[in-house]
N, C-alpha and C. Protein backbone atom coordinates (compact mmCIF):
# COMPACT_ATOMS: atom_id res chain seq x y z
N UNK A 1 119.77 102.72 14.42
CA UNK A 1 119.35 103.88 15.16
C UNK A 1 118.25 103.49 16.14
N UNK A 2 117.80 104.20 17.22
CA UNK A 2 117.18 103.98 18.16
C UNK A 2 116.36 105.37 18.04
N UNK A 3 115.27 105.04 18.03
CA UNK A 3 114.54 106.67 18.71
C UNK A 3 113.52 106.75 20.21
N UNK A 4 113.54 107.25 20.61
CA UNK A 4 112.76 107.95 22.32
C UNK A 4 112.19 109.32 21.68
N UNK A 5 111.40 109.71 22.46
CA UNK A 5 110.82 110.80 21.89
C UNK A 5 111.99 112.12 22.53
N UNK A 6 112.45 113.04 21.55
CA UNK A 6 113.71 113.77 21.44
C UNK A 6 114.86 113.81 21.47
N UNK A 7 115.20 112.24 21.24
CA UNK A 7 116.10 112.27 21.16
C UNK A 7 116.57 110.76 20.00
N UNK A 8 117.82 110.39 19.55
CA UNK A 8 118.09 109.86 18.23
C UNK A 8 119.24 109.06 18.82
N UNK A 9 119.68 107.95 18.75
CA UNK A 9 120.77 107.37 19.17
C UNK A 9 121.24 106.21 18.30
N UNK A 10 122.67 105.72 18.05
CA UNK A 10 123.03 104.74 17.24
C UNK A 10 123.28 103.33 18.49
N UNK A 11 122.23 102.24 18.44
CA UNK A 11 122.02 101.43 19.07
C UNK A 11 123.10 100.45 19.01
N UNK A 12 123.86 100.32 17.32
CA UNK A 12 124.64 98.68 17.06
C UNK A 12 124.92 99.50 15.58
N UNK A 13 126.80 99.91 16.16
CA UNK A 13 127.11 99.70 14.41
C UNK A 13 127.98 98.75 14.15
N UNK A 14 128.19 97.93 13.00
CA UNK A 14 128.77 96.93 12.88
C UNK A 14 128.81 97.04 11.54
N UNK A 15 129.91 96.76 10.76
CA UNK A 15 130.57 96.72 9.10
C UNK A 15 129.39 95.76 8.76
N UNK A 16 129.24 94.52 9.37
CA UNK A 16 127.77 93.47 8.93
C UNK A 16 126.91 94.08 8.40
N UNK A 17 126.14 95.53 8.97
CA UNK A 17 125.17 96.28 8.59
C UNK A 17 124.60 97.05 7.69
N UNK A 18 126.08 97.16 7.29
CA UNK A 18 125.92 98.83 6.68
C UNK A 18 126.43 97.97 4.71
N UNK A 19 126.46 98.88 3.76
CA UNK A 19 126.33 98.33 2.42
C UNK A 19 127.30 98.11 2.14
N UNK A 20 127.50 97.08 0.50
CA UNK A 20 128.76 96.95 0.34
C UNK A 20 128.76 97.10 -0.91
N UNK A 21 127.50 97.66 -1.81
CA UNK A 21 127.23 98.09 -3.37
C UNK A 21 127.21 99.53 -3.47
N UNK A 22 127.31 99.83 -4.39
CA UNK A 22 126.82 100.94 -5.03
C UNK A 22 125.08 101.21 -5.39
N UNK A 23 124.43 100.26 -5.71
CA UNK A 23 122.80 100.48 -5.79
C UNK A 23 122.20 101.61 -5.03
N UNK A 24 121.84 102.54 -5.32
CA UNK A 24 120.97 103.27 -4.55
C UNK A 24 120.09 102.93 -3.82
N UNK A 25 119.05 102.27 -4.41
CA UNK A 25 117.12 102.25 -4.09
C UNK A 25 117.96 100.63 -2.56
N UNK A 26 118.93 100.16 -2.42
CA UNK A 26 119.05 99.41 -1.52
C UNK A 26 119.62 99.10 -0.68
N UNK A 27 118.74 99.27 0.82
CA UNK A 27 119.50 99.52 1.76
C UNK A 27 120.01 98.52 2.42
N UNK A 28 121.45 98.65 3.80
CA UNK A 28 121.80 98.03 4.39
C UNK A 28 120.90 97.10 5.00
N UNK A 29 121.04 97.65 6.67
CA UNK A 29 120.18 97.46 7.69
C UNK A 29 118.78 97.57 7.05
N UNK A 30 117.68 96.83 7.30
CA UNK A 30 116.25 97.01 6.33
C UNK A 30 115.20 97.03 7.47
N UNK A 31 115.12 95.36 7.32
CA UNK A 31 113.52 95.27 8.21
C UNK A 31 114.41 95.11 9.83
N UNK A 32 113.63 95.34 10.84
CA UNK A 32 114.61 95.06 11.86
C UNK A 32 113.41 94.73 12.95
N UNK A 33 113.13 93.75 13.26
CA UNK A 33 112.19 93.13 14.83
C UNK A 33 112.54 92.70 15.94
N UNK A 34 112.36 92.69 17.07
CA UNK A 34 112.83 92.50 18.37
C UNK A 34 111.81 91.19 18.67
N UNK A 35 112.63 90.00 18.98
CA UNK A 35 111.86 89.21 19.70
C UNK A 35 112.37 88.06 20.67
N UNK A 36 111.74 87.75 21.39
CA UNK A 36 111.85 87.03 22.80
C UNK A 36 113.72 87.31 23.03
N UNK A 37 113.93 88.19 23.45
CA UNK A 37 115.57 88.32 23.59
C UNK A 37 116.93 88.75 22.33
N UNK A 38 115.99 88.72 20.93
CA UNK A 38 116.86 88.95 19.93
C UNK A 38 116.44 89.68 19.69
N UNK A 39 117.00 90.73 18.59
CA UNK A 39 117.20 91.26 17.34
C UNK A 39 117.28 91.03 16.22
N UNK A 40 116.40 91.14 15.00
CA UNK A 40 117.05 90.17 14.22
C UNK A 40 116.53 91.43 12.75
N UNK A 41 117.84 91.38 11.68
CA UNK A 41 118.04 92.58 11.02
C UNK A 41 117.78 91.71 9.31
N UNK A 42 117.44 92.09 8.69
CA UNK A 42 117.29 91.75 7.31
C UNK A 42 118.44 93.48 6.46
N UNK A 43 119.09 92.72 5.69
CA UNK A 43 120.22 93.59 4.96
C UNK A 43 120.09 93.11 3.37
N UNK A 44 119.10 93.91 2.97
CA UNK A 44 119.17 94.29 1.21
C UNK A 44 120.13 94.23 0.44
N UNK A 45 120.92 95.06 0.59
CA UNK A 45 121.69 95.17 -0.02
C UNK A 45 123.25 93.96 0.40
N UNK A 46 123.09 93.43 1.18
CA UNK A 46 124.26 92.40 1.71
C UNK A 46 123.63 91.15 0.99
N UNK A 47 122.46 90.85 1.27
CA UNK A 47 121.38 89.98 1.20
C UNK A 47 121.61 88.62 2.42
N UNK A 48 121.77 89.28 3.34
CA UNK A 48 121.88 88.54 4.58
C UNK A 48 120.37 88.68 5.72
N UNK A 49 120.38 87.18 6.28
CA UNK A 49 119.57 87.96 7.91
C UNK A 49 120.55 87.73 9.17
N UNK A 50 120.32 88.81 9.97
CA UNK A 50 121.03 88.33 11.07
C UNK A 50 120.39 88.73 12.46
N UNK A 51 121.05 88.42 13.09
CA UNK A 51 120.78 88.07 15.02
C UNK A 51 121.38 88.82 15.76
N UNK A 52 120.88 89.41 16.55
CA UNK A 52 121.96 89.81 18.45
C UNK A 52 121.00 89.59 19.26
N UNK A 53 122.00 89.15 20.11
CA UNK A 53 121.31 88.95 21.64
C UNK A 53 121.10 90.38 22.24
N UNK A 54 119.83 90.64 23.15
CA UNK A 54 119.53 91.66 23.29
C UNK A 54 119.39 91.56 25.21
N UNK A 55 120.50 92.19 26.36
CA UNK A 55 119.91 92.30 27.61
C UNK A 55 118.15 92.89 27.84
N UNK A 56 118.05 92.46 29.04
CA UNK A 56 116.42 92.87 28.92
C UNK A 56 116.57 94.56 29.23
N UNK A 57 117.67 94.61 29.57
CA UNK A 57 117.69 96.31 29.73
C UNK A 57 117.66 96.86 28.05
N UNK A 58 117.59 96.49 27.07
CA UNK A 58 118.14 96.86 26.04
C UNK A 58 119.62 96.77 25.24
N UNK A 59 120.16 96.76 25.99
CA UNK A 59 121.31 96.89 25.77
C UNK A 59 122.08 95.42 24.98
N UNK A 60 122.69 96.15 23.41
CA UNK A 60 123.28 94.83 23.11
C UNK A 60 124.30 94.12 24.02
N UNK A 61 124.17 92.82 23.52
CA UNK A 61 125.11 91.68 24.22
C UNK A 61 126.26 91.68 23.69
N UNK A 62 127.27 92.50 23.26
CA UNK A 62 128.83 92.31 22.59
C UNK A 62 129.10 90.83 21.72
N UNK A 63 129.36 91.16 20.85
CA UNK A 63 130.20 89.97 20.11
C UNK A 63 129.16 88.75 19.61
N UNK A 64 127.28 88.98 19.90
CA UNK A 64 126.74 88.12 19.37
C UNK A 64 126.30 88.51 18.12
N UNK A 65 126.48 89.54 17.43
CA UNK A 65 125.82 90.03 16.26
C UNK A 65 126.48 88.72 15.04
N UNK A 66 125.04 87.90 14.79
CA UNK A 66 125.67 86.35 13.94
C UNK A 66 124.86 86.59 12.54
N UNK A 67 125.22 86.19 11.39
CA UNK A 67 124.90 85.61 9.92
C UNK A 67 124.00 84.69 10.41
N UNK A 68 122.58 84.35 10.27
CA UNK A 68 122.07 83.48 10.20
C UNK A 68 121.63 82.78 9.22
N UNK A 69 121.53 83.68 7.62
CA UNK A 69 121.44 83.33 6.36
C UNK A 69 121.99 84.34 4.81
N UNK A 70 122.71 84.07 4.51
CA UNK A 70 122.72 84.41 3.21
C UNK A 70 122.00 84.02 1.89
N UNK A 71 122.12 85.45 0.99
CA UNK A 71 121.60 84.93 -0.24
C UNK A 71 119.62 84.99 -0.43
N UNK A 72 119.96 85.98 0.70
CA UNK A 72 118.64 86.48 0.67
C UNK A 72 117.79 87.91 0.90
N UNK A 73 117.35 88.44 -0.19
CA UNK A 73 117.31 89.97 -0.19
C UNK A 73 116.24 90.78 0.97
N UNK A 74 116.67 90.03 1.93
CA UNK A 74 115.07 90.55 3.16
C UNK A 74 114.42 91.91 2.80
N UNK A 75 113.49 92.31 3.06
CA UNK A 75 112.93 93.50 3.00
C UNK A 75 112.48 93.20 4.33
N UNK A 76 111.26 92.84 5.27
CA UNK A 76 110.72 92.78 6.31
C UNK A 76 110.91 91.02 6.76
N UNK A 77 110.55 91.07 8.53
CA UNK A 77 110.36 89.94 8.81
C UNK A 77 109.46 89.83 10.15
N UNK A 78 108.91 88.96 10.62
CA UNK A 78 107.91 88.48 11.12
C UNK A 78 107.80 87.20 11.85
N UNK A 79 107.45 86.96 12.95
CA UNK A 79 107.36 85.59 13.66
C UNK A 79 105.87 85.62 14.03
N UNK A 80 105.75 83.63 14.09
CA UNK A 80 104.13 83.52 14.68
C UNK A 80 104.74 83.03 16.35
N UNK A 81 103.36 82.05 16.39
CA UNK A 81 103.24 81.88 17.57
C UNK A 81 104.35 80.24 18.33
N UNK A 82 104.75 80.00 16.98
CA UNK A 82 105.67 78.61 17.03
C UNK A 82 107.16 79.51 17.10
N UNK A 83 107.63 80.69 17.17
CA UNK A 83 108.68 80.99 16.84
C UNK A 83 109.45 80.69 15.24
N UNK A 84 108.37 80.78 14.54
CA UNK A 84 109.00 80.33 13.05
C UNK A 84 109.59 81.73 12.63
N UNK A 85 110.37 82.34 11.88
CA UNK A 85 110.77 83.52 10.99
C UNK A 85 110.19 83.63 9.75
N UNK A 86 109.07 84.44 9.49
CA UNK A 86 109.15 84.45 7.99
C UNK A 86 109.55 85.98 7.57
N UNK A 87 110.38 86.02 6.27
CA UNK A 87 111.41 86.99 5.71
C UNK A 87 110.43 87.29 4.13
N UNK A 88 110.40 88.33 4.43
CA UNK A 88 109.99 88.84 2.71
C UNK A 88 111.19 89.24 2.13
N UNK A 89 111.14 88.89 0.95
CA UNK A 89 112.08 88.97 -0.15
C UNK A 89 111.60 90.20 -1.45
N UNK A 90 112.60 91.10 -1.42
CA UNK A 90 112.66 92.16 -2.50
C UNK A 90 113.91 92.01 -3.58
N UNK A 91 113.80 92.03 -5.02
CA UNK A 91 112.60 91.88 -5.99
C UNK A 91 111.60 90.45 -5.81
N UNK A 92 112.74 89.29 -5.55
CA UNK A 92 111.93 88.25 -5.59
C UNK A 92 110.67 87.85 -5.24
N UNK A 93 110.49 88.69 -4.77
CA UNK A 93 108.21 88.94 -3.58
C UNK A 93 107.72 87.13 -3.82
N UNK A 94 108.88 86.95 -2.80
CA UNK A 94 108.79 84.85 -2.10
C UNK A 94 108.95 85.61 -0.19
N UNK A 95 108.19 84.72 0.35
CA UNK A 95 108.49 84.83 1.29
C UNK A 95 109.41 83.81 1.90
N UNK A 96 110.94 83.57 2.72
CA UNK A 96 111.03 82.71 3.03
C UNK A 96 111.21 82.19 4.63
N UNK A 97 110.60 81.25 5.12
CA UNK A 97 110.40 80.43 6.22
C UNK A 97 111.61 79.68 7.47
N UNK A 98 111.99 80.49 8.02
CA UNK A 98 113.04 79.92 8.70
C UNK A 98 112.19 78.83 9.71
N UNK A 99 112.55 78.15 10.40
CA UNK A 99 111.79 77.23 11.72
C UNK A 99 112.28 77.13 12.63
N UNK A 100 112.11 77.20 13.72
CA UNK A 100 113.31 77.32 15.09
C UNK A 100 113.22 75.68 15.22
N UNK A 101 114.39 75.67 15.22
CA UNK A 101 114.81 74.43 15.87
C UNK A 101 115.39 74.23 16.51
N UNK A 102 114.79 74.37 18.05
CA UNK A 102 115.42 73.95 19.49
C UNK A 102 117.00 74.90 19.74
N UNK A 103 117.92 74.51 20.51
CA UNK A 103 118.96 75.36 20.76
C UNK A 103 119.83 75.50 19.45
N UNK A 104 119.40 74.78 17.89
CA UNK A 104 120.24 74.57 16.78
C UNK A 104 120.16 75.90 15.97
N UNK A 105 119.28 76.71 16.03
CA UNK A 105 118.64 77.79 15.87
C UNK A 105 117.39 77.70 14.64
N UNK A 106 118.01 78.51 13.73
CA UNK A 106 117.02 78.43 12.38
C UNK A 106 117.20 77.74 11.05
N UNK A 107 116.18 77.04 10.60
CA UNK A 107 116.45 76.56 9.42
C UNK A 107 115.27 76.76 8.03
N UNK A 108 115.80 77.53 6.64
CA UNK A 108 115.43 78.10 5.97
C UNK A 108 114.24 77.18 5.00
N UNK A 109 113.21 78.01 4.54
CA UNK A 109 112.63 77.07 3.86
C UNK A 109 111.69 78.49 2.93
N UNK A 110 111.04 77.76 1.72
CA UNK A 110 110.09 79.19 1.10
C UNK A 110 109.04 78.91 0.26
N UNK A 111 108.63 79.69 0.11
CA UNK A 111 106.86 79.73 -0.27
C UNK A 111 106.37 81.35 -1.25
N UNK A 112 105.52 81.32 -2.28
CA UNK A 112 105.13 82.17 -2.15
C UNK A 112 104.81 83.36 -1.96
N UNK A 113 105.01 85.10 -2.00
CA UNK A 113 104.50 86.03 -1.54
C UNK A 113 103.15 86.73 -1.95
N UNK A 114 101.81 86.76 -1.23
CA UNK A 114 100.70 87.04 -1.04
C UNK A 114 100.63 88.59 -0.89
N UNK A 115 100.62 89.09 -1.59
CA UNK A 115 100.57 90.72 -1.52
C UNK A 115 102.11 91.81 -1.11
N UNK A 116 101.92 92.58 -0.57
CA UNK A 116 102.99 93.39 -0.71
C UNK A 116 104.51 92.40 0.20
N UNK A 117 105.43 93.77 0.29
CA UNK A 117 106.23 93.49 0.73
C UNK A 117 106.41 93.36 2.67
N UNK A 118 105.58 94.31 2.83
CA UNK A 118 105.56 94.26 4.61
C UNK A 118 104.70 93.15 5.15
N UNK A 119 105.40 92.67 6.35
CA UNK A 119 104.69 91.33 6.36
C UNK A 119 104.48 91.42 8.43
N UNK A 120 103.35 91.31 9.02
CA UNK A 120 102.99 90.75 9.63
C UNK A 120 101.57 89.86 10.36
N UNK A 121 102.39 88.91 11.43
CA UNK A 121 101.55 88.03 11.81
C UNK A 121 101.24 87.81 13.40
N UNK A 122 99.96 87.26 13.56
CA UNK A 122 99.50 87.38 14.68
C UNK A 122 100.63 85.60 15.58
């Protein structure tokens, strides 16, 4: 979903997004951040993260919505100033560490979670 003030719009639906359990308390689509040109969605209940390319008008890019990791229960996510990803993890409360690597994209790594579940960084 997208919001503007009065109005409500569905930005990107895609079967990727939406659930594939029965669990209540866990949702599809979860944490969701916009950065340097992407999108990038954490899915609870799938336990996936994923990517779209985003025009600078807003507007998604067709056909890039990609799996960038499974097997991981995102709740929120967060980038620094290196372009690294870090993903909080619900129940597990680990945070884990993706690293950009050059045009190869991301590669996963983990550590730790230091207090709650929402996570950001400067």
């Amino acid at each position: 979903m997208m919001w503007r003030p009065g109005e409500v719009e569905t930005w990107l639906e895609d079967p990727v997004l939406g659930k594939v359990t029965d669990r209540p308390p866990w949702p599809g689509a979860n944490g969701v951040q916009y950065h340097r040109g992407h999108i990038f969605v954490t899915s609870s209940d799938r336990a996936i993260l994923v990517h779209a390319q985003v025009e600078e008008t807003g507007i998604y890019v067709g056909g890039s919505l990609t799996v960038m990791a499974q097997g991981i229960a995102g709740d929120d996510l967060a980038f620094d100033e290196k372009e690294n990803a870090y993903v909080t993890t619900n129940p597990q409360q680990t945070i884990s560490r993706f690293r950009r690597i050059g045009a190869q994209g991301y590669h996963a790594g983990c550590g730790p979670v230091h207090g709650g579940r929402k996570l950001g960084l400067c």
